[in-house]
N, C-alpha and C. Protein backbone atom coordinates (compact mmCIF):
# COMPACT_ATOMS: atom_id res chain seq x y z
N UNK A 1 104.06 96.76 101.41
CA UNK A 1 104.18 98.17 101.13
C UNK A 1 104.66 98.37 99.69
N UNK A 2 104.34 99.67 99.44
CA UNK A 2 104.18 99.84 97.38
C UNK A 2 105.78 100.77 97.87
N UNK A 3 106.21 100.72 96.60
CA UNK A 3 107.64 101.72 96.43
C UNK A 3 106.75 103.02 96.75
N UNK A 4 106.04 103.82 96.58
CA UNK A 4 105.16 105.09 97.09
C UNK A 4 105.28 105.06 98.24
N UNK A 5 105.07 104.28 99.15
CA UNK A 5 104.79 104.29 100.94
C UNK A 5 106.07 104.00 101.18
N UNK A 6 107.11 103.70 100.91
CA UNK A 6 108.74 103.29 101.49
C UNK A 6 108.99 105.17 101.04
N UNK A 7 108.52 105.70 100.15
CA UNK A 7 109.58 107.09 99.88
C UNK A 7 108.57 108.11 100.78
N UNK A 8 106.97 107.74 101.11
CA UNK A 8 107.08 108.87 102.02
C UNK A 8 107.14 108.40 103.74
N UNK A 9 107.77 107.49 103.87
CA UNK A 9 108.04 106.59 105.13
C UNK A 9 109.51 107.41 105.31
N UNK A 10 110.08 107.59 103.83
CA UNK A 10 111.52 107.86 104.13
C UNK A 10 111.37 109.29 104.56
N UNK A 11 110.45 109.99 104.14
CA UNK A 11 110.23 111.86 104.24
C UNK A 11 110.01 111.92 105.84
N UNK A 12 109.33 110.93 106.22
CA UNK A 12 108.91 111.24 107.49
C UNK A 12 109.64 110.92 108.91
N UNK A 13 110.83 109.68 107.92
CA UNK A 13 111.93 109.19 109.15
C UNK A 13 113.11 110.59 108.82
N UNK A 14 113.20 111.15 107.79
CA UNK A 14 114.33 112.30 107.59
C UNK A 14 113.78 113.37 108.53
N UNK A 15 112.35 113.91 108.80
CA UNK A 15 111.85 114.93 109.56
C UNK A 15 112.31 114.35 110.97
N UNK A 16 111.78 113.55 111.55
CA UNK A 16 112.37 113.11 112.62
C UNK A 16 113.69 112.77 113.35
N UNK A 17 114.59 112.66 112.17
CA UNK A 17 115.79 112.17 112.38
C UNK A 17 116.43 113.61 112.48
N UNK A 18 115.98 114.82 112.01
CA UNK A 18 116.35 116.62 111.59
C UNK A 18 115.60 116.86 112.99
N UNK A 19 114.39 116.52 113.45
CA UNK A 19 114.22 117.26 114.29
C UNK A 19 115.19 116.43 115.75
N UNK A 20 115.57 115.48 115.84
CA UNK A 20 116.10 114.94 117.37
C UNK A 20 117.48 115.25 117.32
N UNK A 21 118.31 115.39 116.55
CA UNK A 21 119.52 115.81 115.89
C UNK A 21 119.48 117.02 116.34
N UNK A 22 118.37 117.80 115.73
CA UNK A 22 118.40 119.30 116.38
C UNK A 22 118.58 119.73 117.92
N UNK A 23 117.80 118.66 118.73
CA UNK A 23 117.64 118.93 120.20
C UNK A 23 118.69 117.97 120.79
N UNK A 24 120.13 117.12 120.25
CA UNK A 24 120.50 117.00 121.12
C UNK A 24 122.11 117.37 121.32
N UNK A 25 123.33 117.43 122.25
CA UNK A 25 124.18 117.67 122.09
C UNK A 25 125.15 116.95 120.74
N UNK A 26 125.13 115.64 120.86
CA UNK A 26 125.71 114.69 120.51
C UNK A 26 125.12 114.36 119.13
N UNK A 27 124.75 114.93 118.21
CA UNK A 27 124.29 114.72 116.75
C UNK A 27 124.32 113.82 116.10
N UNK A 28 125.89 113.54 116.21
CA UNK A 28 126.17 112.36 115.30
C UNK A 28 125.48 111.15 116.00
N UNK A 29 125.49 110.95 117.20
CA UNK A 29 124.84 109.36 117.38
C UNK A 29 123.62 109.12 117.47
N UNK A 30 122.71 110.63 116.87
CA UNK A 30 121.18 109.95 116.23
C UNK A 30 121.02 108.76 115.00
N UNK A 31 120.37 108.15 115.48
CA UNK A 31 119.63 107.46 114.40
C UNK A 31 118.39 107.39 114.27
N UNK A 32 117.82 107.63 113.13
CA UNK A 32 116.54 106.94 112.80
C UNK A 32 115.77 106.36 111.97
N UNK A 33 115.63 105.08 112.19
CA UNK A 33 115.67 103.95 110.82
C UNK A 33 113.74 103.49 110.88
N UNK A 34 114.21 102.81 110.16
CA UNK A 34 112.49 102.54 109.50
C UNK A 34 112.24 101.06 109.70
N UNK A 35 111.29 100.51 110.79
CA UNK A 35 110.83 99.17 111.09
C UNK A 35 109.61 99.11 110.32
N UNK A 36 109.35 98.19 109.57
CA UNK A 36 108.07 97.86 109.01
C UNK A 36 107.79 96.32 109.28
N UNK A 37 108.00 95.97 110.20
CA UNK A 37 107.93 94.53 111.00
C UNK A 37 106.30 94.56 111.53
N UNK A 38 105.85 95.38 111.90
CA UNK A 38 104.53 96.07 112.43
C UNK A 38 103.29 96.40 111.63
N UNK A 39 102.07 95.81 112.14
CA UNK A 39 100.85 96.28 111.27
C UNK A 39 101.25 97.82 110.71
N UNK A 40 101.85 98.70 111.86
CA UNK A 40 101.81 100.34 111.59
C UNK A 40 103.47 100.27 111.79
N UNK A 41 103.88 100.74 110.28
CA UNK A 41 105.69 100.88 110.38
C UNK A 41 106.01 101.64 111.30
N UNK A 42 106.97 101.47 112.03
CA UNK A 42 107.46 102.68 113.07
C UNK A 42 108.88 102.95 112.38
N UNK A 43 109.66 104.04 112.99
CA UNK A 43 110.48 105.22 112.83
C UNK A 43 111.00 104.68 114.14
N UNK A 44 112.28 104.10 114.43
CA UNK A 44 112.90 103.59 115.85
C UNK A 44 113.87 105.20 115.67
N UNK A 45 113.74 105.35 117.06
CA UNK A 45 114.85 106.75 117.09
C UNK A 45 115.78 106.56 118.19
N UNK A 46 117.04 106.55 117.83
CA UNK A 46 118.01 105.90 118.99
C UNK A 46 119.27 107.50 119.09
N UNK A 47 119.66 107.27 120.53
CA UNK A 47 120.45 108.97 120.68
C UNK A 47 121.76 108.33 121.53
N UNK A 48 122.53 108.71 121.83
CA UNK A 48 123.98 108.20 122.58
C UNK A 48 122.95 108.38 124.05
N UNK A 49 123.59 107.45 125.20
CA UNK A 49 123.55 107.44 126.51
C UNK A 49 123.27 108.59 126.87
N UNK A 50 121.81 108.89 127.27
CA UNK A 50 121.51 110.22 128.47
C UNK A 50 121.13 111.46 127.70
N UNK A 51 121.23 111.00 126.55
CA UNK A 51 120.66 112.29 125.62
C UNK A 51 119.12 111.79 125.21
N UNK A 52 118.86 110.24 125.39
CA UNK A 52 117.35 110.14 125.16
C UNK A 52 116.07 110.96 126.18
N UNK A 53 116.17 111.32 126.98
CA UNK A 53 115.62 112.29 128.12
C UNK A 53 115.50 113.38 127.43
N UNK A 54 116.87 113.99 126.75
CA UNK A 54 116.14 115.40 125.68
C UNK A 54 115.14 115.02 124.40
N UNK A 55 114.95 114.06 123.96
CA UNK A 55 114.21 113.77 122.74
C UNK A 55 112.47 113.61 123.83
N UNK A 56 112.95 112.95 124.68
CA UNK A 56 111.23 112.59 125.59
C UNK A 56 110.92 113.59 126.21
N UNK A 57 112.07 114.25 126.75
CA UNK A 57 111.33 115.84 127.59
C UNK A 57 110.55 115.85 128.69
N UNK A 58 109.95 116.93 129.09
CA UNK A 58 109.52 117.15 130.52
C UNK A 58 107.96 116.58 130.54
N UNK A 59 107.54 115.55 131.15
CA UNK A 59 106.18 114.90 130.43
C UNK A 59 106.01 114.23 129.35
N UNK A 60 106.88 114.10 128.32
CA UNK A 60 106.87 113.20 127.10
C UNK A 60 106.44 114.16 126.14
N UNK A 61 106.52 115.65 126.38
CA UNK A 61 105.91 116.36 125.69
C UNK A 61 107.07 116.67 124.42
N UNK A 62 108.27 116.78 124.50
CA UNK A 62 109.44 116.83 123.49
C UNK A 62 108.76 115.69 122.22
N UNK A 63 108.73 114.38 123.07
CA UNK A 63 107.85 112.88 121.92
C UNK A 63 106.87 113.70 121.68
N UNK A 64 105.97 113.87 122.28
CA UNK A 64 104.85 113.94 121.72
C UNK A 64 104.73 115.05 120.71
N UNK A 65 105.58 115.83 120.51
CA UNK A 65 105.44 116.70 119.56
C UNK A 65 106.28 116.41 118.43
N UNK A 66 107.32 115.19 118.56
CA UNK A 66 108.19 114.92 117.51
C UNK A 66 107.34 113.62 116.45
N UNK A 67 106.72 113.19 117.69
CA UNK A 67 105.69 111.93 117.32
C UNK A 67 104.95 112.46 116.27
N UNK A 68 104.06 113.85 116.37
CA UNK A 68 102.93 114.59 116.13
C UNK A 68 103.89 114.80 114.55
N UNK A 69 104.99 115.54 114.69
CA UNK A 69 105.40 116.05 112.98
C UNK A 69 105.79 115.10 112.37
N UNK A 70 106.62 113.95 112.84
CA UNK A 70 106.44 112.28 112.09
C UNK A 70 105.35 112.01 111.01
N UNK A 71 104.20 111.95 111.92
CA UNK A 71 103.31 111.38 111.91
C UNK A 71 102.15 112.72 110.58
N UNK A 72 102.97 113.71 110.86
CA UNK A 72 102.28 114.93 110.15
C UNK A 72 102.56 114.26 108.69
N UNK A 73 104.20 114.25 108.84
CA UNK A 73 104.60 114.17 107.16
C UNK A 73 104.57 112.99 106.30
N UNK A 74 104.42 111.59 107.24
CA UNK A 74 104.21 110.85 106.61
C UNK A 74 102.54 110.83 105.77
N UNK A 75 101.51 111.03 106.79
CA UNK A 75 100.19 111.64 106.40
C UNK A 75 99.82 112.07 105.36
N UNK A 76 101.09 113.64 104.66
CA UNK A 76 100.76 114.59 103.75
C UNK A 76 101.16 113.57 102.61
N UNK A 77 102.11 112.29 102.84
CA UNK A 77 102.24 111.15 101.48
C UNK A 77 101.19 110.12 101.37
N UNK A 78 100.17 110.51 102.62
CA UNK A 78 99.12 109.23 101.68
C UNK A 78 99.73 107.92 103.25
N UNK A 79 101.00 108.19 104.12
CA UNK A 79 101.04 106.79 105.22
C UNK A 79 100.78 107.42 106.29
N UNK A 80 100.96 105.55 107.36
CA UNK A 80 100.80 105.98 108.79
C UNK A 80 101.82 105.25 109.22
N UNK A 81 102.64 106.15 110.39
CA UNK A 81 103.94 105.21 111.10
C UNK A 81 104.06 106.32 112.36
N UNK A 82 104.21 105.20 113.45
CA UNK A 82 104.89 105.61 114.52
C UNK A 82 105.78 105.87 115.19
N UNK A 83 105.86 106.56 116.01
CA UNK A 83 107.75 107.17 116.23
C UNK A 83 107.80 106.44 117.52
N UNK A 84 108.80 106.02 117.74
CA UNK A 84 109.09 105.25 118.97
C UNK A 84 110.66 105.33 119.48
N UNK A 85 111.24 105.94 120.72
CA UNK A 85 112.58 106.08 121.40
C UNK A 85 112.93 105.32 121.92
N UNK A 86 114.26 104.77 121.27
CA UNK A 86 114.03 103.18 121.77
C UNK A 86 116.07 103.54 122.74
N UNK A 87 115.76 102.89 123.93
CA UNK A 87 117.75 103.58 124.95
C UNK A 87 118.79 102.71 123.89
């Protein structure tokens, strides 16, 4: 990866990390860090005990829409990375 793809890897782990932060009680014990171990870098998103259920939601539809703006903003820099909720 070029220094270009690490800064919009970083735009797209800050959107994600703003949006799960937003939806859960416990704020401070979001994280979300940047694996590039993977053909496709992922965005690991970790929440305190029992608050990961609010980030996945009713059907996976909470992910799938956090997945979707991830995946939006890294895009608008030119990458591709996946969001993944890891307990």
């Amino acid at each position: 990866m070029t220094a270009a793809d690490g800064a919009s890897l970083e735009r797209a782990r800050a959107v994600v990390e703003h949006l799960a932060t937003s939806l859960v009680d416990d704020s401070d014990a979001v994280s979300a860090s940047i694996d590039e171990s993977h053909p496709t870098p992922r965005i690991n998103v970790t929440a305190a005990e029992g608050e990961i259920g609010r980030l996945i939601g009713k059907r996976g539809r909470t992910a799938m829409a956090i997945r979707a703006l991830g995946r939006a903003a890294a895009a608008a820099d030119g990458a591709h990375v996946d969001v993944e909720f890891l307990d």
